[in-house]
C-alpha atoms as a PDB file:
ATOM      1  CA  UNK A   1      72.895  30.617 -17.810  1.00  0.00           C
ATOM      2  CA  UNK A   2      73.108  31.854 -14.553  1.00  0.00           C
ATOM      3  CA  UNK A   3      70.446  30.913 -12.130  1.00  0.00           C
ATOM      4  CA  UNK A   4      69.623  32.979  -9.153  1.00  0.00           C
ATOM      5  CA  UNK A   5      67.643  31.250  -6.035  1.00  0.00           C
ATOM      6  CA  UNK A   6      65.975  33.569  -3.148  1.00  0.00           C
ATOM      7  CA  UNK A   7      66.901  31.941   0.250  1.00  0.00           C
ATOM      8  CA  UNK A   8      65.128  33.442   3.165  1.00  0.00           C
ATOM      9  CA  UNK A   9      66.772  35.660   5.525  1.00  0.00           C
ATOM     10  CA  UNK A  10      68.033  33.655   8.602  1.00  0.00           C
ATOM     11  CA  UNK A  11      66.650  34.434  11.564  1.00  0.00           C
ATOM     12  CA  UNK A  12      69.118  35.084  14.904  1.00  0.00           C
ATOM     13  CA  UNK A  13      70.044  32.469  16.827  1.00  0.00           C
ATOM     14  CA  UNK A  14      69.245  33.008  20.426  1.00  0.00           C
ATOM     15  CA  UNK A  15      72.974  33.112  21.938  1.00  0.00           C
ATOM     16  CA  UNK A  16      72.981  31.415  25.553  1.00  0.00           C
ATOM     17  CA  UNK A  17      75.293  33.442  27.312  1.00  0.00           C
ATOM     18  CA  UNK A  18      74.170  36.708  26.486  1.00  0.00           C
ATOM     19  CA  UNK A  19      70.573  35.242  27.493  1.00  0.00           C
ATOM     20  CA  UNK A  20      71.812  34.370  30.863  1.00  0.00           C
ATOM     21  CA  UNK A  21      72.858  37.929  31.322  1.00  0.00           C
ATOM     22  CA  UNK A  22      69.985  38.791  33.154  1.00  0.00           C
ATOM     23  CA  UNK A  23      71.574  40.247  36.063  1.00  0.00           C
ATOM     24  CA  UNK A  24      73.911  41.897  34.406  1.00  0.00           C
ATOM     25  CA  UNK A  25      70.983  43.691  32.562  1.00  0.00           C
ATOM     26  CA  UNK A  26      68.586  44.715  35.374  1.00  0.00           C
ATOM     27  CA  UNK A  27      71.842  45.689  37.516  1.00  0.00           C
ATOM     28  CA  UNK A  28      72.947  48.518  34.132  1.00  0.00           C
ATOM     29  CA  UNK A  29      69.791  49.084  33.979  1.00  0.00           C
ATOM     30  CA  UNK A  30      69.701  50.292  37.985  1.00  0.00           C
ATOM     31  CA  UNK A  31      72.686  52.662  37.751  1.00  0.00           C
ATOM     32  CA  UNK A  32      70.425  54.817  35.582  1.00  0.00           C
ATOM     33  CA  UNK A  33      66.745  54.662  36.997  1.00  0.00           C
ATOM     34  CA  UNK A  34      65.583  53.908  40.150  1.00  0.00           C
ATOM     35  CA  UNK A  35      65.478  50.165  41.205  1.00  0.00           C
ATOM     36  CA  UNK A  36      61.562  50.264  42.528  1.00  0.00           C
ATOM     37  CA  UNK A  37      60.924  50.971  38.890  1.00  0.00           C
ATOM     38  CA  UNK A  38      62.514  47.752  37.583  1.00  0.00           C
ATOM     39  CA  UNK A  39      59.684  45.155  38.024  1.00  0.00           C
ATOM     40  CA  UNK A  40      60.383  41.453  36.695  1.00  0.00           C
ATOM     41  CA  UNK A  41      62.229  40.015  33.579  1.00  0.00           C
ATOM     42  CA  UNK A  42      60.029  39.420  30.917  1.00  0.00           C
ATOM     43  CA  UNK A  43      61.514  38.162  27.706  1.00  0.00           C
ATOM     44  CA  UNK A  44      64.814  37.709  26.594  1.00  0.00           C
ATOM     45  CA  UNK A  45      65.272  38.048  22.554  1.00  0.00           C
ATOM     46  CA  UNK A  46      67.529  38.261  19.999  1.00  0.00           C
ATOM     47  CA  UNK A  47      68.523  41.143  18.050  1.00  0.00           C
ATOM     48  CA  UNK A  48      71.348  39.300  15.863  1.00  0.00           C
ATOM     49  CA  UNK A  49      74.655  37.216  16.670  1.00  0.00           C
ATOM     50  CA  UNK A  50      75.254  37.412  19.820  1.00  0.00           C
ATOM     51  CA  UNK A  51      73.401  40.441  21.082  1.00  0.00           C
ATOM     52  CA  UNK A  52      70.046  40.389  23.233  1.00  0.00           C
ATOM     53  CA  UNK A  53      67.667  42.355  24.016  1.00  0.00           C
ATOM     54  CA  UNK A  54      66.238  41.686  27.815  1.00  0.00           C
ATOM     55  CA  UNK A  55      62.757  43.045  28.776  1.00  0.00           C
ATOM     56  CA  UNK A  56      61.528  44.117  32.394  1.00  0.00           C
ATOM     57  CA  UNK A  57      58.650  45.367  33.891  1.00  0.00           C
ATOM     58  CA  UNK A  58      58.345  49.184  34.012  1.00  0.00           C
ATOM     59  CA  UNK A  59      56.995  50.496  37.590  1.00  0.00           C
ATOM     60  CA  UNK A  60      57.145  54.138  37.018  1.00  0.00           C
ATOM     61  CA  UNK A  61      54.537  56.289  37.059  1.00  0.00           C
ATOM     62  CA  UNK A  62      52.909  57.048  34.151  1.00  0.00           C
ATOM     63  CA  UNK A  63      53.948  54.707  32.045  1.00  0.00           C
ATOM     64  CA  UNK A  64      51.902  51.690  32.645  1.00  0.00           C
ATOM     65  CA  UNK A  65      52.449  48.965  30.504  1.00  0.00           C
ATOM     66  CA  UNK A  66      56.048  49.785  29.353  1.00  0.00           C
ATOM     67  CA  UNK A  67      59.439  47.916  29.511  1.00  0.00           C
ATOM     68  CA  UNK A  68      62.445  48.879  30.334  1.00  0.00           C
ATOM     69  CA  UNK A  69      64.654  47.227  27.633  1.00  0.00           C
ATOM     70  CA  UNK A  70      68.622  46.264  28.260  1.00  0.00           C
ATOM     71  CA  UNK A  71      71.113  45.249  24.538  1.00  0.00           C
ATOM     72  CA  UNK A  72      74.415  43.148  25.452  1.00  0.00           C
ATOM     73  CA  UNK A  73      76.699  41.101  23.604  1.00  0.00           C
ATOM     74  CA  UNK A  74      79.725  39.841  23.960  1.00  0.00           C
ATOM     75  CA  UNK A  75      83.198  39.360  21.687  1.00  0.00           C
ATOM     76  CA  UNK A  76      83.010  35.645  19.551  1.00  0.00           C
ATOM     77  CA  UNK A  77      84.946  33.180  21.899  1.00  0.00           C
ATOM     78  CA  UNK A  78      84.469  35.672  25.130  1.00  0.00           C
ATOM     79  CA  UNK A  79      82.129  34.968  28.005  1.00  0.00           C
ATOM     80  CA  UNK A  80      82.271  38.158  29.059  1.00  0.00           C
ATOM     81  CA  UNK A  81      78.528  40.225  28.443  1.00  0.00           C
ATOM     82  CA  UNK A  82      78.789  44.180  27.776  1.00  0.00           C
ATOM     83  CA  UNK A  83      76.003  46.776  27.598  1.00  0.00           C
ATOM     84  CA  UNK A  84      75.073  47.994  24.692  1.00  0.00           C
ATOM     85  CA  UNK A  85      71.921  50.453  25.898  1.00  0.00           C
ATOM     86  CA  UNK A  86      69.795  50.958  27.876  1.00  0.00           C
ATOM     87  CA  UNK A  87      65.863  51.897  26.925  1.00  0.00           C
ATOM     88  CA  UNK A  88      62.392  52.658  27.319  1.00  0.00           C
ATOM     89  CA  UNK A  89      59.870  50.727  24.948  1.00  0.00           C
ATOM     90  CA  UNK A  90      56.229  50.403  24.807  1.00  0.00           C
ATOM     91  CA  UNK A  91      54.842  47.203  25.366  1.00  0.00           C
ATOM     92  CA  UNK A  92      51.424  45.689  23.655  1.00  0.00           C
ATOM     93  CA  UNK A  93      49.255  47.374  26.367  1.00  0.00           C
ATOM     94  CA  UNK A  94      51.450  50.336  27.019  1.00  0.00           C
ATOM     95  CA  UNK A  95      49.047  53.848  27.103  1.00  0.00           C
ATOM     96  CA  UNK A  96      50.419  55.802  23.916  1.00  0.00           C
ATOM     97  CA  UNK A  97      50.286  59.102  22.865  1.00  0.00           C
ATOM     98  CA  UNK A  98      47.957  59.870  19.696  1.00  0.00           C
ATOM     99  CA  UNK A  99      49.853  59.430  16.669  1.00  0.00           C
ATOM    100  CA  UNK A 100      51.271  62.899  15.319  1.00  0.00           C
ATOM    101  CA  UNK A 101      49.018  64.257  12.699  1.00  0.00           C
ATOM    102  CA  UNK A 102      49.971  67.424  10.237  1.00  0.00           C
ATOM    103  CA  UNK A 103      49.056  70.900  11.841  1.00  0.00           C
ATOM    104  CA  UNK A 104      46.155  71.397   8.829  1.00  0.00           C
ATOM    105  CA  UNK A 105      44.510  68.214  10.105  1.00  0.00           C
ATOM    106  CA  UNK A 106      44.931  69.083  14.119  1.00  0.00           C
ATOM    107  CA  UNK A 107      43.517  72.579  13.526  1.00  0.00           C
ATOM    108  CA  UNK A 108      40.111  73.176  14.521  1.00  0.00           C
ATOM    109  CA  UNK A 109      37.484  75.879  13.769  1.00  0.00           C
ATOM    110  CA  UNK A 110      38.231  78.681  16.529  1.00  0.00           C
ATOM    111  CA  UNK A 111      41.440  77.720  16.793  1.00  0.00           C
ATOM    112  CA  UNK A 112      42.779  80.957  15.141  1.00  0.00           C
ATOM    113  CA  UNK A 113      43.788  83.212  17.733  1.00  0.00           C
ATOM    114  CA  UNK A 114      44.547  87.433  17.116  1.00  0.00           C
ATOM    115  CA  UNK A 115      48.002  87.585  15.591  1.00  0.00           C
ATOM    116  CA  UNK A 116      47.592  83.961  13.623  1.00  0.00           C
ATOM    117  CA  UNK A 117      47.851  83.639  10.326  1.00  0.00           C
ATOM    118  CA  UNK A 118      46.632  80.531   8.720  1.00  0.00           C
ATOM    119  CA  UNK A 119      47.592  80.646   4.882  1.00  0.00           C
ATOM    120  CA  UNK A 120      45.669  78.326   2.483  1.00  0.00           C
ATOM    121  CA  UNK A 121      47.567  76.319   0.141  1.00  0.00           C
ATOM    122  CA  UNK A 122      47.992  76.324  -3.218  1.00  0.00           C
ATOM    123  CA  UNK A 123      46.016  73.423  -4.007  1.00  0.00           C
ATOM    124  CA  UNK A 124      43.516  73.693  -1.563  1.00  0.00           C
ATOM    125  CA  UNK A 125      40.762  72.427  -3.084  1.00  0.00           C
ATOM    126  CA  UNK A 126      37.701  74.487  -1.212  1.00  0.00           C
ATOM    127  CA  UNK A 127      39.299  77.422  -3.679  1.00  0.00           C
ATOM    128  CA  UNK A 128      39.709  78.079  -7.324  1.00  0.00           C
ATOM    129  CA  UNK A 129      41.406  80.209  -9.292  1.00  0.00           C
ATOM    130  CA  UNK A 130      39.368  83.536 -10.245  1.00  0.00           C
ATOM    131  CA  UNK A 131      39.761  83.695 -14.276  1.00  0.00           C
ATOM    132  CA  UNK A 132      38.103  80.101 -14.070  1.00  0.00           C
ATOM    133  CA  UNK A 133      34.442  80.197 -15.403  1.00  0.00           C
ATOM    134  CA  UNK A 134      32.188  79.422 -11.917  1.00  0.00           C
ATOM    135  CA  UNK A 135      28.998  78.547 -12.002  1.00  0.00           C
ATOM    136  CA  UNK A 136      27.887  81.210  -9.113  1.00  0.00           C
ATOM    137  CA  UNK A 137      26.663  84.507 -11.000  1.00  0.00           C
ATOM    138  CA  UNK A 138      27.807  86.452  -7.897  1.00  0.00           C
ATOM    139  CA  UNK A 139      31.734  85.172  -8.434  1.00  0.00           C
ATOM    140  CA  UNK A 140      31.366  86.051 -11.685  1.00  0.00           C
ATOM    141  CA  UNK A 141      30.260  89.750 -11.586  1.00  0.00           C
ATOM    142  CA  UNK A 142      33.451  90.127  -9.069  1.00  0.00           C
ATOM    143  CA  UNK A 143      35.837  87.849 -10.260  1.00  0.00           C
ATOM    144  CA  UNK A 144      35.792  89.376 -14.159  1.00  0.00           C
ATOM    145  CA  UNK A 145      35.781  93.077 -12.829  1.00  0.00           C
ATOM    146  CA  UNK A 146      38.814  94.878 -14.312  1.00  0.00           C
ATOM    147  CA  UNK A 147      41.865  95.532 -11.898  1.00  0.00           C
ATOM    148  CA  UNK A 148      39.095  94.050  -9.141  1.00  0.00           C
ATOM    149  CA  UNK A 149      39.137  90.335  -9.372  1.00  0.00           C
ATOM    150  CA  UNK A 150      40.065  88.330  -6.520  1.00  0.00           C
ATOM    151  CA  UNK A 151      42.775  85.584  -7.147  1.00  0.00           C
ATOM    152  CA  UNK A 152      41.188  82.693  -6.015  1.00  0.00           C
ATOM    153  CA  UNK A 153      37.211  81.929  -5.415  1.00  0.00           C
ATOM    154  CA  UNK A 154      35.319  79.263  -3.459  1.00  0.00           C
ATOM    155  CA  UNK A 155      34.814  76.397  -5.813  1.00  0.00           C
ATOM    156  CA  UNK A 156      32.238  74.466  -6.183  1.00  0.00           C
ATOM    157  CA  UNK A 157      33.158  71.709  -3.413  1.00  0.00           C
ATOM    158  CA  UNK A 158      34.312  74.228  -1.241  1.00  0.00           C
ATOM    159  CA  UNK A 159      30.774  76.181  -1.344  1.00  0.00           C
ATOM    160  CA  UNK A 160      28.990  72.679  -0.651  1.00  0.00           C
ATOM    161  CA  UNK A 161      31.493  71.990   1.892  1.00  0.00           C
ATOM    162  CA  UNK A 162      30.112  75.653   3.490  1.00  0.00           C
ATOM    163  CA  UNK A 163      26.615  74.836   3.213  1.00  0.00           C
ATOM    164  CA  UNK A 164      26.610  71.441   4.498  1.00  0.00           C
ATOM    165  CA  UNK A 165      28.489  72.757   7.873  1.00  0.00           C
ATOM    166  CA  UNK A 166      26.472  75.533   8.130  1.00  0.00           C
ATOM    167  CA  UNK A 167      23.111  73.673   7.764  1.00  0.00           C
ATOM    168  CA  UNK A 168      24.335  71.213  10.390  1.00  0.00           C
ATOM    169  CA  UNK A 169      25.126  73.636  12.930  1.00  0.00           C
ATOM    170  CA  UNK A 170      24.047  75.649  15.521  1.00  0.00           C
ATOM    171  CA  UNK A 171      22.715  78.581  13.067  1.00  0.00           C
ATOM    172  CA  UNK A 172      20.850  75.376  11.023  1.00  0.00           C
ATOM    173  CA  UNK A 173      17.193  73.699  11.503  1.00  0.00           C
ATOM    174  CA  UNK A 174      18.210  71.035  14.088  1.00  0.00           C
ATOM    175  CA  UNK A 175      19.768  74.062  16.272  1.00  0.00           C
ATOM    176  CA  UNK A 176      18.063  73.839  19.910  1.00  0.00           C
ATOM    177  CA  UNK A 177      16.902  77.821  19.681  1.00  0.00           C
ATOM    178  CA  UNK A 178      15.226  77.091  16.590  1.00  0.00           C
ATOM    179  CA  UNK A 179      13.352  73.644  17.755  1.00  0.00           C
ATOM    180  CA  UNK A 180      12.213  75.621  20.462  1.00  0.00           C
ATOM    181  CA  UNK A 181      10.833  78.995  18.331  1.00  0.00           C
ATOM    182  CA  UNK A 182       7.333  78.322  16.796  1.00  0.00           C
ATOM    183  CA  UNK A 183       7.026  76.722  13.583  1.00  0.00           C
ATOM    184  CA  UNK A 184       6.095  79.406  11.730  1.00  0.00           C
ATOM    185  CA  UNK A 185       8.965  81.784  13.059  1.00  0.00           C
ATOM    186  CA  UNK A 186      11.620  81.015  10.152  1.00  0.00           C
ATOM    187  CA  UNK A 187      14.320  83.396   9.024  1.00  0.00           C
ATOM    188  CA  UNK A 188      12.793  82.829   5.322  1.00  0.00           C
ATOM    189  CA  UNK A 189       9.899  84.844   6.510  1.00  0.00           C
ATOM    190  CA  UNK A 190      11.819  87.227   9.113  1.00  0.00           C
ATOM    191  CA  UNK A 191      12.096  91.087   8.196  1.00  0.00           C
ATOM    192  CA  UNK A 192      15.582  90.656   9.487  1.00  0.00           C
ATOM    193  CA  UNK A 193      17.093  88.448   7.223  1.00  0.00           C
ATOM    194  CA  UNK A 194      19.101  89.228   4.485  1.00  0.00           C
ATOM    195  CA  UNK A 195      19.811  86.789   1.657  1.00  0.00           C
ATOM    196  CA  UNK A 196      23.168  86.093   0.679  1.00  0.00           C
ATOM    197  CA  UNK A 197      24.269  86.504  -3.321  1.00  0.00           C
ATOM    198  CA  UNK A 198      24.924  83.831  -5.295  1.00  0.00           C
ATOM    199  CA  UNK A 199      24.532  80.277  -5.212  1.00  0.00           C
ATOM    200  CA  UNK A 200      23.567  79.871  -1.519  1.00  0.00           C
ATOM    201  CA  UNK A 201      21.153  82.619  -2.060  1.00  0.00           C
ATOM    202  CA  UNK A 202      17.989  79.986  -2.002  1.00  0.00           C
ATOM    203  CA  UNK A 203      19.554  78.388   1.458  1.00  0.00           C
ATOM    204  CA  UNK A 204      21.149  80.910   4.069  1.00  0.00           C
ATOM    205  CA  UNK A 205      21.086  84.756   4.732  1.00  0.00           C
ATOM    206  CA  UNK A 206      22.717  86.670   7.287  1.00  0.00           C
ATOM    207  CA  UNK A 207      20.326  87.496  10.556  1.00  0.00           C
ATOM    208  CA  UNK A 208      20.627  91.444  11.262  1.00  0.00           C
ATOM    209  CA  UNK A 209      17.827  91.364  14.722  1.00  0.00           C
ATOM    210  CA  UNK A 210      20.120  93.349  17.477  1.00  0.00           C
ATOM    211  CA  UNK A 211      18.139  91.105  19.789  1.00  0.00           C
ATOM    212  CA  UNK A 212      18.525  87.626  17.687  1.00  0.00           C
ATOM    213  CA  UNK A 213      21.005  85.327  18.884  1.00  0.00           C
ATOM    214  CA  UNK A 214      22.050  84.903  16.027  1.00  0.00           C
ATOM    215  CA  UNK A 215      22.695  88.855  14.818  1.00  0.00           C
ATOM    216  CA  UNK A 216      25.132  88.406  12.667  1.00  0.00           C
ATOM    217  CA  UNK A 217      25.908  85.319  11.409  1.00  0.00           C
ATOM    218  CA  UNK A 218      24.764  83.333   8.584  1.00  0.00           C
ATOM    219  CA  UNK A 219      21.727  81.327   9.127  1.00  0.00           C
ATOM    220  CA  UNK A 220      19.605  78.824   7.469  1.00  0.00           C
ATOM    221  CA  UNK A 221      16.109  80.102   5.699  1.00  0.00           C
ATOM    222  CA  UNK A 222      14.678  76.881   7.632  1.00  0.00           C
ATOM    223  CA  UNK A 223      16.460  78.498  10.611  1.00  0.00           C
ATOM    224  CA  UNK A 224      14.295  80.209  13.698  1.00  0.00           C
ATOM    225  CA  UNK A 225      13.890  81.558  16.952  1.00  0.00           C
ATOM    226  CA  UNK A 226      11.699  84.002  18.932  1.00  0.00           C
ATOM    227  CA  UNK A 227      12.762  87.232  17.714  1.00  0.00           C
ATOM    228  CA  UNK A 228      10.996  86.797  14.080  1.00  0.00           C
ATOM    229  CA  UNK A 229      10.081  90.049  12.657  1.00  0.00           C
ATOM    230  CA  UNK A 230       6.034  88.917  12.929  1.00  0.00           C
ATOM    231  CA  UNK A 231       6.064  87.482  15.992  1.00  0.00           C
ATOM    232  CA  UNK A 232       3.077  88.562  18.216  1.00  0.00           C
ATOM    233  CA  UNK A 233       3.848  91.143  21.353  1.00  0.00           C
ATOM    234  CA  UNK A 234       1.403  89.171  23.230  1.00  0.00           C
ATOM    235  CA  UNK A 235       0.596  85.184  23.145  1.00  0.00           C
ATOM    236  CA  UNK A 236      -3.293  84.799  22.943  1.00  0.00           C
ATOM    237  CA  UNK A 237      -5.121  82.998  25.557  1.00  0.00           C
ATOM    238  CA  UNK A 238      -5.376  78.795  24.820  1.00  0.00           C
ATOM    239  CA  UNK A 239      -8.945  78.504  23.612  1.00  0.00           C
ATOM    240  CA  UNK A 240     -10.992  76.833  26.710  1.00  0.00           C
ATOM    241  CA  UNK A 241     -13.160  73.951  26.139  1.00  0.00           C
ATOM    242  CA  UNK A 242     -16.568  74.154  26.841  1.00  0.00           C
ATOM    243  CA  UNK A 243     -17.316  71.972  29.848  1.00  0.00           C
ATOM    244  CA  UNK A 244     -20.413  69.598  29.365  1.00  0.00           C
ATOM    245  CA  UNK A 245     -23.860  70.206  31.719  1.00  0.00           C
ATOM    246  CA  UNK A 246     -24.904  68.313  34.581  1.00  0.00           C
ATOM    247  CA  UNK A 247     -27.780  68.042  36.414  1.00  0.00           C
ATOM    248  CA  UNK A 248     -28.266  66.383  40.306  1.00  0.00           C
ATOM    249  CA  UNK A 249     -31.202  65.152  40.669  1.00  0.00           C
ATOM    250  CA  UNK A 250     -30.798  64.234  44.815  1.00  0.00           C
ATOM    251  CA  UNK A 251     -31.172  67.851  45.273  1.00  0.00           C
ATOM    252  CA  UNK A 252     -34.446  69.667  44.927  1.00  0.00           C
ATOM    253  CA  UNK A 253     -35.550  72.578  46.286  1.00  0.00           C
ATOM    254  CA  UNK A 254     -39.222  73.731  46.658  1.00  0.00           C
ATOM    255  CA  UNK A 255     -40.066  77.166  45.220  1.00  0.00           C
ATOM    256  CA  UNK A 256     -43.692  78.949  45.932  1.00  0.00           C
ATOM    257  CA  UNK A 257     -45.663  79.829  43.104  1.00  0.00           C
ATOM    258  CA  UNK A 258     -49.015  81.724  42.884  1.00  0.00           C
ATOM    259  CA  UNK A 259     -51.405  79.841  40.703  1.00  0.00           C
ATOM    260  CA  UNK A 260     -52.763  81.851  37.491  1.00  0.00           C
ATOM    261  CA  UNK A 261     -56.297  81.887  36.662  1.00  0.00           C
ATOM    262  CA  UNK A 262     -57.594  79.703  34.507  1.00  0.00           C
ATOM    263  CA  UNK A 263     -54.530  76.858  34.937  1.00  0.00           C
ATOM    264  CA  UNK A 264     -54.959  73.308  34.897  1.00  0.00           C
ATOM    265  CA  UNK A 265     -53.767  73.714  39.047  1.00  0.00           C
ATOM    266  CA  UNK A 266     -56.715  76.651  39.383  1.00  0.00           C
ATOM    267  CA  UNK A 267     -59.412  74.629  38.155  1.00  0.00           C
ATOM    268  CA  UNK A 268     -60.830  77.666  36.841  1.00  0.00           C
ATOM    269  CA  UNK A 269     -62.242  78.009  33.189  1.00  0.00           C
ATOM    270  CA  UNK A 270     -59.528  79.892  31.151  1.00  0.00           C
ATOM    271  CA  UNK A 271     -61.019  83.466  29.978  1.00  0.00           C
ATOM    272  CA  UNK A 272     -61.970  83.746  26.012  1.00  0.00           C
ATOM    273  CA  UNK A 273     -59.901  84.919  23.804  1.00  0.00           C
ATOM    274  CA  UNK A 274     -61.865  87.800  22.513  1.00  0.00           C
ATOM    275  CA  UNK A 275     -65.959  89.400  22.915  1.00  0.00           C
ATOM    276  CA  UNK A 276     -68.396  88.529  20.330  1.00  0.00           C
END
């Protein structure tokens, strides 16, 4: 039986001469950039039998926090040090660009410009094909029309997808125009609005006020602003409260008055009411 042991992988052995190369380093590394932008050695480490890697500051502009980086080595029994290369590297608080991401995750709504084309793939999953069964009565009446179906519908996530980015935007309840329109000026109750088919039928409609902001687009029925259809052409006046009476008693003034027969003041007998 043959028995097979892991060892672990040797690490390189730091090789003396090739360490103490350090001029030999910075002074390849000045025939190619400009001395002021060689700052101090840093580190010295190996990269395998008899090669290392030296490390100096990087002065240049714009790239704070990187190291210039200098590979030599040298023949087995030679004492003689050769360049290998000569490099750029980032060190641990170098400023780095964001890491690349695929174009469908960089792009952006508005990004599409006139001329773009932006094809959806295949398994995007905000579409479905349209022979499926869907659960929207509006796909259906299109998507089973003979010679008129479309290819692909909006599934199910990619209609809740919709909704949810619609209701959080500008055309949704939170929207600053529509905090700002009275409370009882919603699209729901607007002339102007016109529900959409289908599913989202119950949530957004399309605003079709020439004057709205929002003309349009596709708004939320919890959606407002100050061009509702019953809004009044005039704002009443604000009901004023009836201010309570009071009376100053430091201030009298005397008023003449002719005494009447037959008062208390008179001291005349008061006439009878009638004649026996």
């Amino acid at each position: 039986m043959t028995v097979v042991t892991r060892t672990a992988a040797r690490a390189p052995r730091l090789d003396q001469v090739c360490a103490n190369a350090v001029d030999v380093a910075r002074d390849a590394l000045t025939e190619v950039v400009d001395p002021a932008d060689v700052g101090a050695h840093v580190s010295a480490t190996a990269e395998g039998d008899r090669m290392v890697t030296h490390l100096f500051d990087c002065h240049q502009a714009g790239y704070r926090g990187w190291r210039w980086g200098v590979t030599v080595t040298r023949v087995p029994r030679s004492k003689h040090v050769t360049v290998c290369e000569t490099v750029l590297l980032p060190g641990p608080d170098a400023m780095l660009a964001p890491g690349w991401l695929p174009w469908q995750e960089r792009l952006q709504p508005g990004d599409l410009g006139v001329g773009d084309l932006l094809p959806s793939p295949p398994d995007d999953e905000r579409l479905a094909p349209g022979y499926l069964l869907s659960d929207d009565p509006a796909v259906e009446e299109v998507s089973w029309e003979l010679g008129l179906g479309r290819s692909r519908v909006m599934s199910r996530e990619g209609r809740a997808e919709t909704a949810q980015r619609w209701y959080d935007g500008d055309h949704g309840p939170d929207a600053p125009i529509s905090a700002g329109a009275p409370r009882a000026a919603r699209c729901g109750t607007c002339g102007f609005y016109l529900p959409l088919a289908g599913a989202l039928r119950r949530a957004f409609g399309v605003c079709g006020n020439v004057y709205a902001p929002d003309d349009g687009r596709a708004v939320s029925v919890d959606h407002g602003c100050g061009a509702h259809s019953e809004a009044l052409k005039g704002s009443a006046e604000p009901p004023v409260e009836e201010l309570p009476t009071f009376y100053d008693d430091s201030e009298v003034e005397a008023v003449a008055v002719s005494r009447a027969p037959g008062s208390v003041e008179a001291g005349e007998p008061a006439e009878p009411y009638g004649h026996g």
